[in-house]
C-alpha atoms as a PDB file:
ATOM      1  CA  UNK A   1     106.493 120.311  80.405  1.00  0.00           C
ATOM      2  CA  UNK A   2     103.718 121.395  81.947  1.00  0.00           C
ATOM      3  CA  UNK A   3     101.299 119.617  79.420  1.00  0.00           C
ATOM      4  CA  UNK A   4     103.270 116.540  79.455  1.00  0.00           C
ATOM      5  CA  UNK A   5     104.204 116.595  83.487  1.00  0.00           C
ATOM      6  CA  UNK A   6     102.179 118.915  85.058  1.00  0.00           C
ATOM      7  CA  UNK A   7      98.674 118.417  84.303  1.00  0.00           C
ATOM      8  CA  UNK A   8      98.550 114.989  84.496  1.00  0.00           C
ATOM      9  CA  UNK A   9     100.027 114.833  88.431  1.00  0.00           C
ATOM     10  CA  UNK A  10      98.293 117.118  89.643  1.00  0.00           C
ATOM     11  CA  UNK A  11      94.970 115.683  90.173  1.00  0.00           C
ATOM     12  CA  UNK A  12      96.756 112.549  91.683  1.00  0.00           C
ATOM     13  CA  UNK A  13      98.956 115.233  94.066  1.00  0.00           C
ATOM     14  CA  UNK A  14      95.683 116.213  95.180  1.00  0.00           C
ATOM     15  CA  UNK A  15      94.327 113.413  96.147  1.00  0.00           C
ATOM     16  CA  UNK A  16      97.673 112.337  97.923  1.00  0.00           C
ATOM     17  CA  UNK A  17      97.285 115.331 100.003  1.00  0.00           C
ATOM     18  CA  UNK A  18      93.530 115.365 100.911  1.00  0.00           C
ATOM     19  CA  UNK A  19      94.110 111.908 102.114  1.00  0.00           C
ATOM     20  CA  UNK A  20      96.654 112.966 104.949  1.00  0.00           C
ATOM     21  CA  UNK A  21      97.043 110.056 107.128  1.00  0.00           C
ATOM     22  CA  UNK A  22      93.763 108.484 106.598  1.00  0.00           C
ATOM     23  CA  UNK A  23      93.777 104.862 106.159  1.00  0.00           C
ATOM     24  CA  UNK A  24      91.231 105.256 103.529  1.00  0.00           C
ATOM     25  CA  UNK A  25      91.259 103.446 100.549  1.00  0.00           C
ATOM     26  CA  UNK A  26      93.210 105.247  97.587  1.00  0.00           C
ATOM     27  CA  UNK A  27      93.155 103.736  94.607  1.00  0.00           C
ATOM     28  CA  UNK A  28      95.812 104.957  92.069  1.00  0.00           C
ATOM     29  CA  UNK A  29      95.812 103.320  88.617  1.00  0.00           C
ATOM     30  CA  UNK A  30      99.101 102.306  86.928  1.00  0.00           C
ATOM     31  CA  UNK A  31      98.771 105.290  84.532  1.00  0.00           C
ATOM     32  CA  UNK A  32      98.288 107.954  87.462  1.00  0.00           C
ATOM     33  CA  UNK A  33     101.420 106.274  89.362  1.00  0.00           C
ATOM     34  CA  UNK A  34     103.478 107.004  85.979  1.00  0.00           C
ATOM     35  CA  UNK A  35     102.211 110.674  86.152  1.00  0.00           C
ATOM     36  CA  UNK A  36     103.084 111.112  89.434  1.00  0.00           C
ATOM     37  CA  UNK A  37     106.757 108.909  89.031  1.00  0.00           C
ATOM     38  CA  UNK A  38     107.299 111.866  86.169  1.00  0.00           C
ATOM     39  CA  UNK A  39     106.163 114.562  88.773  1.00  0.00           C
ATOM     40  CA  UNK A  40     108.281 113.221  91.535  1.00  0.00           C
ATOM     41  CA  UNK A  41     111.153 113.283  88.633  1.00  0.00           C
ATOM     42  CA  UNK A  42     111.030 116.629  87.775  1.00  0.00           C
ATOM     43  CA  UNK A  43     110.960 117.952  91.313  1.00  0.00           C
ATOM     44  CA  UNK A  44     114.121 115.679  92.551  1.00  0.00           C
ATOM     45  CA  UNK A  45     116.203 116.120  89.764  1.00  0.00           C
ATOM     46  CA  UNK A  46     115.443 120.736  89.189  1.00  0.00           C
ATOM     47  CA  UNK A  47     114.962 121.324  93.087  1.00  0.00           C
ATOM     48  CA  UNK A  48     118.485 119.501  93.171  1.00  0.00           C
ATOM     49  CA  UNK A  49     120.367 120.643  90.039  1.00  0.00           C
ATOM     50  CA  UNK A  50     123.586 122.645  90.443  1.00  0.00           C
ATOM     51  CA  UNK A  51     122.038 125.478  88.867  1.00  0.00           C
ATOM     52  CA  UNK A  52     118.508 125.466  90.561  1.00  0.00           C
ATOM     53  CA  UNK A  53     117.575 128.639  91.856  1.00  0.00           C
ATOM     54  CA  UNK A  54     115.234 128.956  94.477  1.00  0.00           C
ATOM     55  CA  UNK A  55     112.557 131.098  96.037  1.00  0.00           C
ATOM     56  CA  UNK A  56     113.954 131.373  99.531  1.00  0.00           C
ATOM     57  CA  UNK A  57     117.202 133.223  99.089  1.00  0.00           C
ATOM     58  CA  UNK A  58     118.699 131.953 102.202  1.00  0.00           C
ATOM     59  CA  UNK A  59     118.891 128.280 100.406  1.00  0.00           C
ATOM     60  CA  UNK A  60     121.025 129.984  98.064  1.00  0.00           C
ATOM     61  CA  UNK A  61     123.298 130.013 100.452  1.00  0.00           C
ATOM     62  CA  UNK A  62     123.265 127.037 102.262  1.00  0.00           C
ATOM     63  CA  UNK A  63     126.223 124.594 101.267  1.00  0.00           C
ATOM     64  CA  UNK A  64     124.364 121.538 102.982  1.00  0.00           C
ATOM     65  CA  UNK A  65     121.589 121.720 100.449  1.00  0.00           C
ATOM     66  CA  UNK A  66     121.982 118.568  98.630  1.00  0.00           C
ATOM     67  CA  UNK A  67     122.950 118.939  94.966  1.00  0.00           C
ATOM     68  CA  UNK A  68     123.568 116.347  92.468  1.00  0.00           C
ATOM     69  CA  UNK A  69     127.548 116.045  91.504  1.00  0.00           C
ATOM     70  CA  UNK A  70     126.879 115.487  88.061  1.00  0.00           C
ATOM     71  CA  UNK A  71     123.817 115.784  85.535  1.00  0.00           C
ATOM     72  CA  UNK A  72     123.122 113.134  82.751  1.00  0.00           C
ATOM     73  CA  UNK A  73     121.365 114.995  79.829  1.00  0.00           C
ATOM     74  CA  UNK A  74     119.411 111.814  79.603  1.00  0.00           C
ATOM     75  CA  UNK A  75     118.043 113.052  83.369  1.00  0.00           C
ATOM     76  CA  UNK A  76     116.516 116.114  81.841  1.00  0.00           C
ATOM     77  CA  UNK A  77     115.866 115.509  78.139  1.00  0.00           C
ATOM     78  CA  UNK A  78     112.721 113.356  78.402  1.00  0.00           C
ATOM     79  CA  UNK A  79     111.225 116.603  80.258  1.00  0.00           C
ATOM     80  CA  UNK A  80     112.066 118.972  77.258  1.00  0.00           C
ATOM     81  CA  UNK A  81     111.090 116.292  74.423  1.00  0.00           C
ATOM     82  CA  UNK A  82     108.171 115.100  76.189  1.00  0.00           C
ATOM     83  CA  UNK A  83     108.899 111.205  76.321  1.00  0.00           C
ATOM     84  CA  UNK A  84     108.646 108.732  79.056  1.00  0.00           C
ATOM     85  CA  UNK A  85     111.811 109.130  81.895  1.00  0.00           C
ATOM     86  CA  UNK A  86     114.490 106.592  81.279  1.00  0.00           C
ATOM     87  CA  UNK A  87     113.640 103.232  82.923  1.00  0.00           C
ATOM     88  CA  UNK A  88     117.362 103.169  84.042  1.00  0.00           C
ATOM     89  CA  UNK A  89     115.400 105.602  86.818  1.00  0.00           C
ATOM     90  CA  UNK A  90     113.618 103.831  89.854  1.00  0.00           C
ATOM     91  CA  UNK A  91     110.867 105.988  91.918  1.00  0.00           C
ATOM     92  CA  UNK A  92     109.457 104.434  95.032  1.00  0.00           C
ATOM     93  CA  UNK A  93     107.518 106.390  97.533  1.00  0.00           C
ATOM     94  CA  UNK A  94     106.602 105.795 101.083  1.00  0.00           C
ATOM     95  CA  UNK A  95     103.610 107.360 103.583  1.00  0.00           C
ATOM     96  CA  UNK A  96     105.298 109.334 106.342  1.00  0.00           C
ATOM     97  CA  UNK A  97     104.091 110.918 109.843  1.00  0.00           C
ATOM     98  CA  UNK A  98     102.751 113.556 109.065  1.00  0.00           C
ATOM     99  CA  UNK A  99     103.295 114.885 112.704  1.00  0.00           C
ATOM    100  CA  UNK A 100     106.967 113.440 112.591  1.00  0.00           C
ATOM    101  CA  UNK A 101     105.842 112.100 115.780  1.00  0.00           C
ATOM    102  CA  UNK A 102     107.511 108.626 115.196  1.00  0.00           C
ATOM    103  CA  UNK A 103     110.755 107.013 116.755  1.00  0.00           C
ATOM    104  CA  UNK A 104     113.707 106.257 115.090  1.00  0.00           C
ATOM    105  CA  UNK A 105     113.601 103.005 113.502  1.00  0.00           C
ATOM    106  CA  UNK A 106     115.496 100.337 115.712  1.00  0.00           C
ATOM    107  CA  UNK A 107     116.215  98.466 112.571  1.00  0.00           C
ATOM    108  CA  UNK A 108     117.850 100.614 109.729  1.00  0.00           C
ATOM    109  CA  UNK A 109     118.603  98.767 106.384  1.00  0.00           C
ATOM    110  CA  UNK A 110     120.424 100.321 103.562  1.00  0.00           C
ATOM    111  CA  UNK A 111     120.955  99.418  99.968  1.00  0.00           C
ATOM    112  CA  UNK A 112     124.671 100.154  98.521  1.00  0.00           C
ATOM    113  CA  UNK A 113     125.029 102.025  95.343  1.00  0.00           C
ATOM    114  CA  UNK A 114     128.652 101.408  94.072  1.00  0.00           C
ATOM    115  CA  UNK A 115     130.427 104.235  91.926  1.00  0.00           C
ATOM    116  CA  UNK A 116     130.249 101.911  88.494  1.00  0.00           C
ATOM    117  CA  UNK A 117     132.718 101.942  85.793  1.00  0.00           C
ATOM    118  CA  UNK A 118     132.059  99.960  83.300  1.00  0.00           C
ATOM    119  CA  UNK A 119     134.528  99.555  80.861  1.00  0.00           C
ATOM    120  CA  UNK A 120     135.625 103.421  81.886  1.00  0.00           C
ATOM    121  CA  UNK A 121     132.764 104.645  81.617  1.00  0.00           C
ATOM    122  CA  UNK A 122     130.993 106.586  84.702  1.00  0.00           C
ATOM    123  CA  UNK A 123     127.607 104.704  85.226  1.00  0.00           C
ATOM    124  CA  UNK A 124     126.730 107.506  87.333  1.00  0.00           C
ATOM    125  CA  UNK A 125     124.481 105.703  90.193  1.00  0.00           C
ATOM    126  CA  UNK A 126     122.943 108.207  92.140  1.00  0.00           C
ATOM    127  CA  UNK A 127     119.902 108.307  95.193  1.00  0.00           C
ATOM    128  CA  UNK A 128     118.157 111.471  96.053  1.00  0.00           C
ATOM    129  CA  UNK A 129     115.600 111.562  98.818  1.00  0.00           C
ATOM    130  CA  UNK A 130     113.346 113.972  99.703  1.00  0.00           C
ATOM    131  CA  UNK A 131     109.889 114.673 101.450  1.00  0.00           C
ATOM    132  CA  UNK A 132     106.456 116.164 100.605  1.00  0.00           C
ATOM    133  CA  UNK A 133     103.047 116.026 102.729  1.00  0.00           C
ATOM    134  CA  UNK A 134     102.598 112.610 103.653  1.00  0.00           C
ATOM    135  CA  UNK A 135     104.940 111.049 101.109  1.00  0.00           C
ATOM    136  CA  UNK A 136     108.641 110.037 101.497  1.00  0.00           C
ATOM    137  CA  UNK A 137     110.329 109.671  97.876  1.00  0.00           C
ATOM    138  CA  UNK A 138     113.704 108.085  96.425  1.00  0.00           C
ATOM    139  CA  UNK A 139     114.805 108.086  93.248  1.00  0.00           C
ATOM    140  CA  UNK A 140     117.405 106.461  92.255  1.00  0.00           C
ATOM    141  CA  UNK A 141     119.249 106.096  88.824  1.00  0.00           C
ATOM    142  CA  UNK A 142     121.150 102.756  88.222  1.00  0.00           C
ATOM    143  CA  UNK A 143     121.429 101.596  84.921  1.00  0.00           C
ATOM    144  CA  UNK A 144     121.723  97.999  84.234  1.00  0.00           C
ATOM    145  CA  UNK A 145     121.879  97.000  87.733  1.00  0.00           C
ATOM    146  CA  UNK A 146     118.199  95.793  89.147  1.00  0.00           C
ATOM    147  CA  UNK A 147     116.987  96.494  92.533  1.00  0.00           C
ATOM    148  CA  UNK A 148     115.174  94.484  95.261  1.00  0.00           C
ATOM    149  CA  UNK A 149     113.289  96.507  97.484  1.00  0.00           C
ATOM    150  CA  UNK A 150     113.038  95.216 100.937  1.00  0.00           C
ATOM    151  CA  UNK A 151     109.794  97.669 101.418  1.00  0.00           C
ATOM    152  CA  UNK A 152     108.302  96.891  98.516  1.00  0.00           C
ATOM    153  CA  UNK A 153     108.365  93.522  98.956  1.00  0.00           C
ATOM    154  CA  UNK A 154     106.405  93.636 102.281  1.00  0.00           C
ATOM    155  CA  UNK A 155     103.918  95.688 101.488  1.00  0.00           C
ATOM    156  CA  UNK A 156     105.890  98.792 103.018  1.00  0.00           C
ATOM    157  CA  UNK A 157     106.592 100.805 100.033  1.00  0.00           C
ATOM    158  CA  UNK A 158     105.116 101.252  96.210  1.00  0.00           C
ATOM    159  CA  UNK A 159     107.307 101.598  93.287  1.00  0.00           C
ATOM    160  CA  UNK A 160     105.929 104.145  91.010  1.00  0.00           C
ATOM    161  CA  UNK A 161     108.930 104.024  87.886  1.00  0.00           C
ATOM    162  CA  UNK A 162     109.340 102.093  85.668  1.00  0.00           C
ATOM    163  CA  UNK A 163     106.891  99.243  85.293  1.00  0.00           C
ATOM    164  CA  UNK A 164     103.973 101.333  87.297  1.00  0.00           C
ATOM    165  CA  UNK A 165     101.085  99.169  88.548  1.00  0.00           C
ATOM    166  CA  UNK A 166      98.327  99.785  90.570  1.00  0.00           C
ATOM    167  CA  UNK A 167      98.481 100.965  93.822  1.00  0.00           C
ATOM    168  CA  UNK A 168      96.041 101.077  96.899  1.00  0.00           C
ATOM    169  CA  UNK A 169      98.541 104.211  98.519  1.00  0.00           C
ATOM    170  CA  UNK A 170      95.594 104.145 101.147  1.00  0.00           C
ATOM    171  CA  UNK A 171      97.175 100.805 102.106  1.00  0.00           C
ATOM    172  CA  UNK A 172     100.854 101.277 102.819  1.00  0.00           C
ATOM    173  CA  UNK A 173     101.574 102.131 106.569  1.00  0.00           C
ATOM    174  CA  UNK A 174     103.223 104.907 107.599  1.00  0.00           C
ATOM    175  CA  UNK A 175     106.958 103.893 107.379  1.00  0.00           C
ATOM    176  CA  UNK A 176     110.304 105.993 109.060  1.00  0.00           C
ATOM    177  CA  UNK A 177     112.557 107.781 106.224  1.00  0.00           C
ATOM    178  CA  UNK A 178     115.664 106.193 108.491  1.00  0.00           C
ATOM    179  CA  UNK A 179     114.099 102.427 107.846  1.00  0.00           C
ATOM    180  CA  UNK A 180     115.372 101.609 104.480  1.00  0.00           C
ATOM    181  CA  UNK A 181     117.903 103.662 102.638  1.00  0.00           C
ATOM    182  CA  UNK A 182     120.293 104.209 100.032  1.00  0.00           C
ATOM    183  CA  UNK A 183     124.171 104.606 100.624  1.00  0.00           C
ATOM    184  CA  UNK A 184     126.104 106.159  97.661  1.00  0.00           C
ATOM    185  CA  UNK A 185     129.416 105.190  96.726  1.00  0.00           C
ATOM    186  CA  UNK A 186     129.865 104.060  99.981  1.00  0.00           C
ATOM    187  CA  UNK A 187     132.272 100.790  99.131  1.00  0.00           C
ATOM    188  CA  UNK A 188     134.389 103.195  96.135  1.00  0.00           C
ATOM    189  CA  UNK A 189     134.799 102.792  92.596  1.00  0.00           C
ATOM    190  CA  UNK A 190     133.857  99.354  91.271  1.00  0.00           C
ATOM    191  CA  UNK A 191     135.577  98.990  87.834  1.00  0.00           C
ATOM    192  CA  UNK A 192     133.921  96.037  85.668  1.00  0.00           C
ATOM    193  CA  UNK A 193     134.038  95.286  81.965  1.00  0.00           C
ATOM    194  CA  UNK A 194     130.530  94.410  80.481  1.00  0.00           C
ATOM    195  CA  UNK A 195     130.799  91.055  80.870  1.00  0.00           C
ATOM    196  CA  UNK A 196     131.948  90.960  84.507  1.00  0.00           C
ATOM    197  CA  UNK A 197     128.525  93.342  84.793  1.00  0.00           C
ATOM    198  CA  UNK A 198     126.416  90.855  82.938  1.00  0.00           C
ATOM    199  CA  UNK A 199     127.689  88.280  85.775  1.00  0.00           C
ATOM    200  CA  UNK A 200     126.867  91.007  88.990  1.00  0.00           C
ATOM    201  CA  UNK A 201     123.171  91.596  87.781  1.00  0.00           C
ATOM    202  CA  UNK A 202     122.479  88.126  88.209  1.00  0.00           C
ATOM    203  CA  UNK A 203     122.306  89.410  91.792  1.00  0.00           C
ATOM    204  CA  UNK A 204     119.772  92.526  92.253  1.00  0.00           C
ATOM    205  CA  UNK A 205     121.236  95.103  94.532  1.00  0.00           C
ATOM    206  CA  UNK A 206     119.594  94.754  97.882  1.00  0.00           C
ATOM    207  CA  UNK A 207     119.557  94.973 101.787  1.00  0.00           C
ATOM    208  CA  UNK A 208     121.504  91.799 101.630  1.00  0.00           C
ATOM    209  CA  UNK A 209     123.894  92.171  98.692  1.00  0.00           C
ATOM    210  CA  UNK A 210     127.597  93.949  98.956  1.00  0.00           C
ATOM    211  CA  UNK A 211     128.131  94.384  95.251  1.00  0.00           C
ATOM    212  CA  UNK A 212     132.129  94.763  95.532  1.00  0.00           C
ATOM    213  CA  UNK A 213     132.379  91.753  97.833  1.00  0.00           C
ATOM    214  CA  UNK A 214     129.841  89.887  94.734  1.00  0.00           C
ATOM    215  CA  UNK A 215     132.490  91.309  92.550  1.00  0.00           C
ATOM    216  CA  UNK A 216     135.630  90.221  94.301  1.00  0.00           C
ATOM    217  CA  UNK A 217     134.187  86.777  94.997  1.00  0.00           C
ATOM    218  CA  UNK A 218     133.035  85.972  91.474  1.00  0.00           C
ATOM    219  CA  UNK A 219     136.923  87.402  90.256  1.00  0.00           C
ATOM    220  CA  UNK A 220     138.655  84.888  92.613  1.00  0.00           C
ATOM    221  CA  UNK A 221     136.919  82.162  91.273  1.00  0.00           C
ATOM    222  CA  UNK A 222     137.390  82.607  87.645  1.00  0.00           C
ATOM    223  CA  UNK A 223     141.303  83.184  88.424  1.00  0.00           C
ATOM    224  CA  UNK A 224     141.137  80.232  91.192  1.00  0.00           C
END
């Protein structure tokens, strides 16, 4: 892990932090964005595990610390074996205050994660967010189901997993954790066969999708 995770983020971590909130140029390349997607991996999916343990004993104790529900082995076996994370994973990041001086957003936007069974199976979709110095980070784990990202798509965010490209981090202003986030199984269980799924894809989550009003919709008209 730490040959294969480790070393390779932590020259980019470095740089992340000496830039602060500098709008300096910072230049990462699309391999040092993959090293620092696996990075941001291994710390959101261990600090978060139900059997983390942690230096601070009071965490131990605190039932509000968010834990995942339930743990894919596929979430933690590319870290043993070495391999790339599953692309089924999204990372983006966002630049954050580092003085958390800034309001509220008066605009929040969310993206819905449905609970997805697909033909009974648990697709597991999951969000975890967290903070480090100067960087906000979401991952989120939703298999077969694409997402449009509102940030990324103005200029507000950089997605670091899968498909990493180049990224001027230097560039991207400082954005609110409350502007843009995930919701969770907020709308229930949405039980699909595969080929219903193949039909909701067509339509990435988003800001402006409701994937069990897609759902209903498209199984009215088939019956209509």
């Amino acid at each position: 892990m730490d040959t294969t995770i480790e070393k390779p983020a932590k020259p980019v971590v470095r740089r992340l932090l000496a830039l602060r909130d500098s709008p300096n140029k910072l230049i990462l390349s699309a391999d040092e964005c993959a090293a620092l997607a696996r990075w941001l991996l291994k710390v959101g999916l261990l600090s978060a595990h139900p059997a983390a343990e942690h230096d601070h004993p009071g965490l131990q104790r605190d039932q509000d610390l968010p834990q995942l529900s339930t743990v894919r082995a596929e979430w933690l076996d590319w870290m043993r074996t070495g391999s790339a994370p599953p692309t089924e994973f999204s990372v983006f990041v966002t630049r954050r205050d580092l003085r958390g001086e800034d309001a509220e957003p008066p605009k929040k936007q969310h993206i819905v994660l449905p609970r997805l069974v697909v033909d009974r199976e648990d697709r597991n979709f999951m969000s975890r967010s967290f903070g480090s110095t100067g960087v906000n980070v979401t991952i989120v784990w939703h298999p077969g189901w694409p997402i449009d990202h509102a940030q990324v798509d103005a200029g507000r965010a950089a997605r670091l997993w899968p498909d990493a490209r180049e990224v001027d981090f230097g560039a991207l202003p400082q954005v609110h954790p409350k502007e843009l986030s995930f919701w969770d199984a907020s709308i229930g269980t949405l039980s699909v066969s595969a080929e219903q799924l193949d039909v909701l894809v067509q339509h990435p989550l988003s800001v402006d999708s409701n994937p069990a009003a897609m759902f209903f919709g498209n199984h009215e008209a088939t019956h209509s």
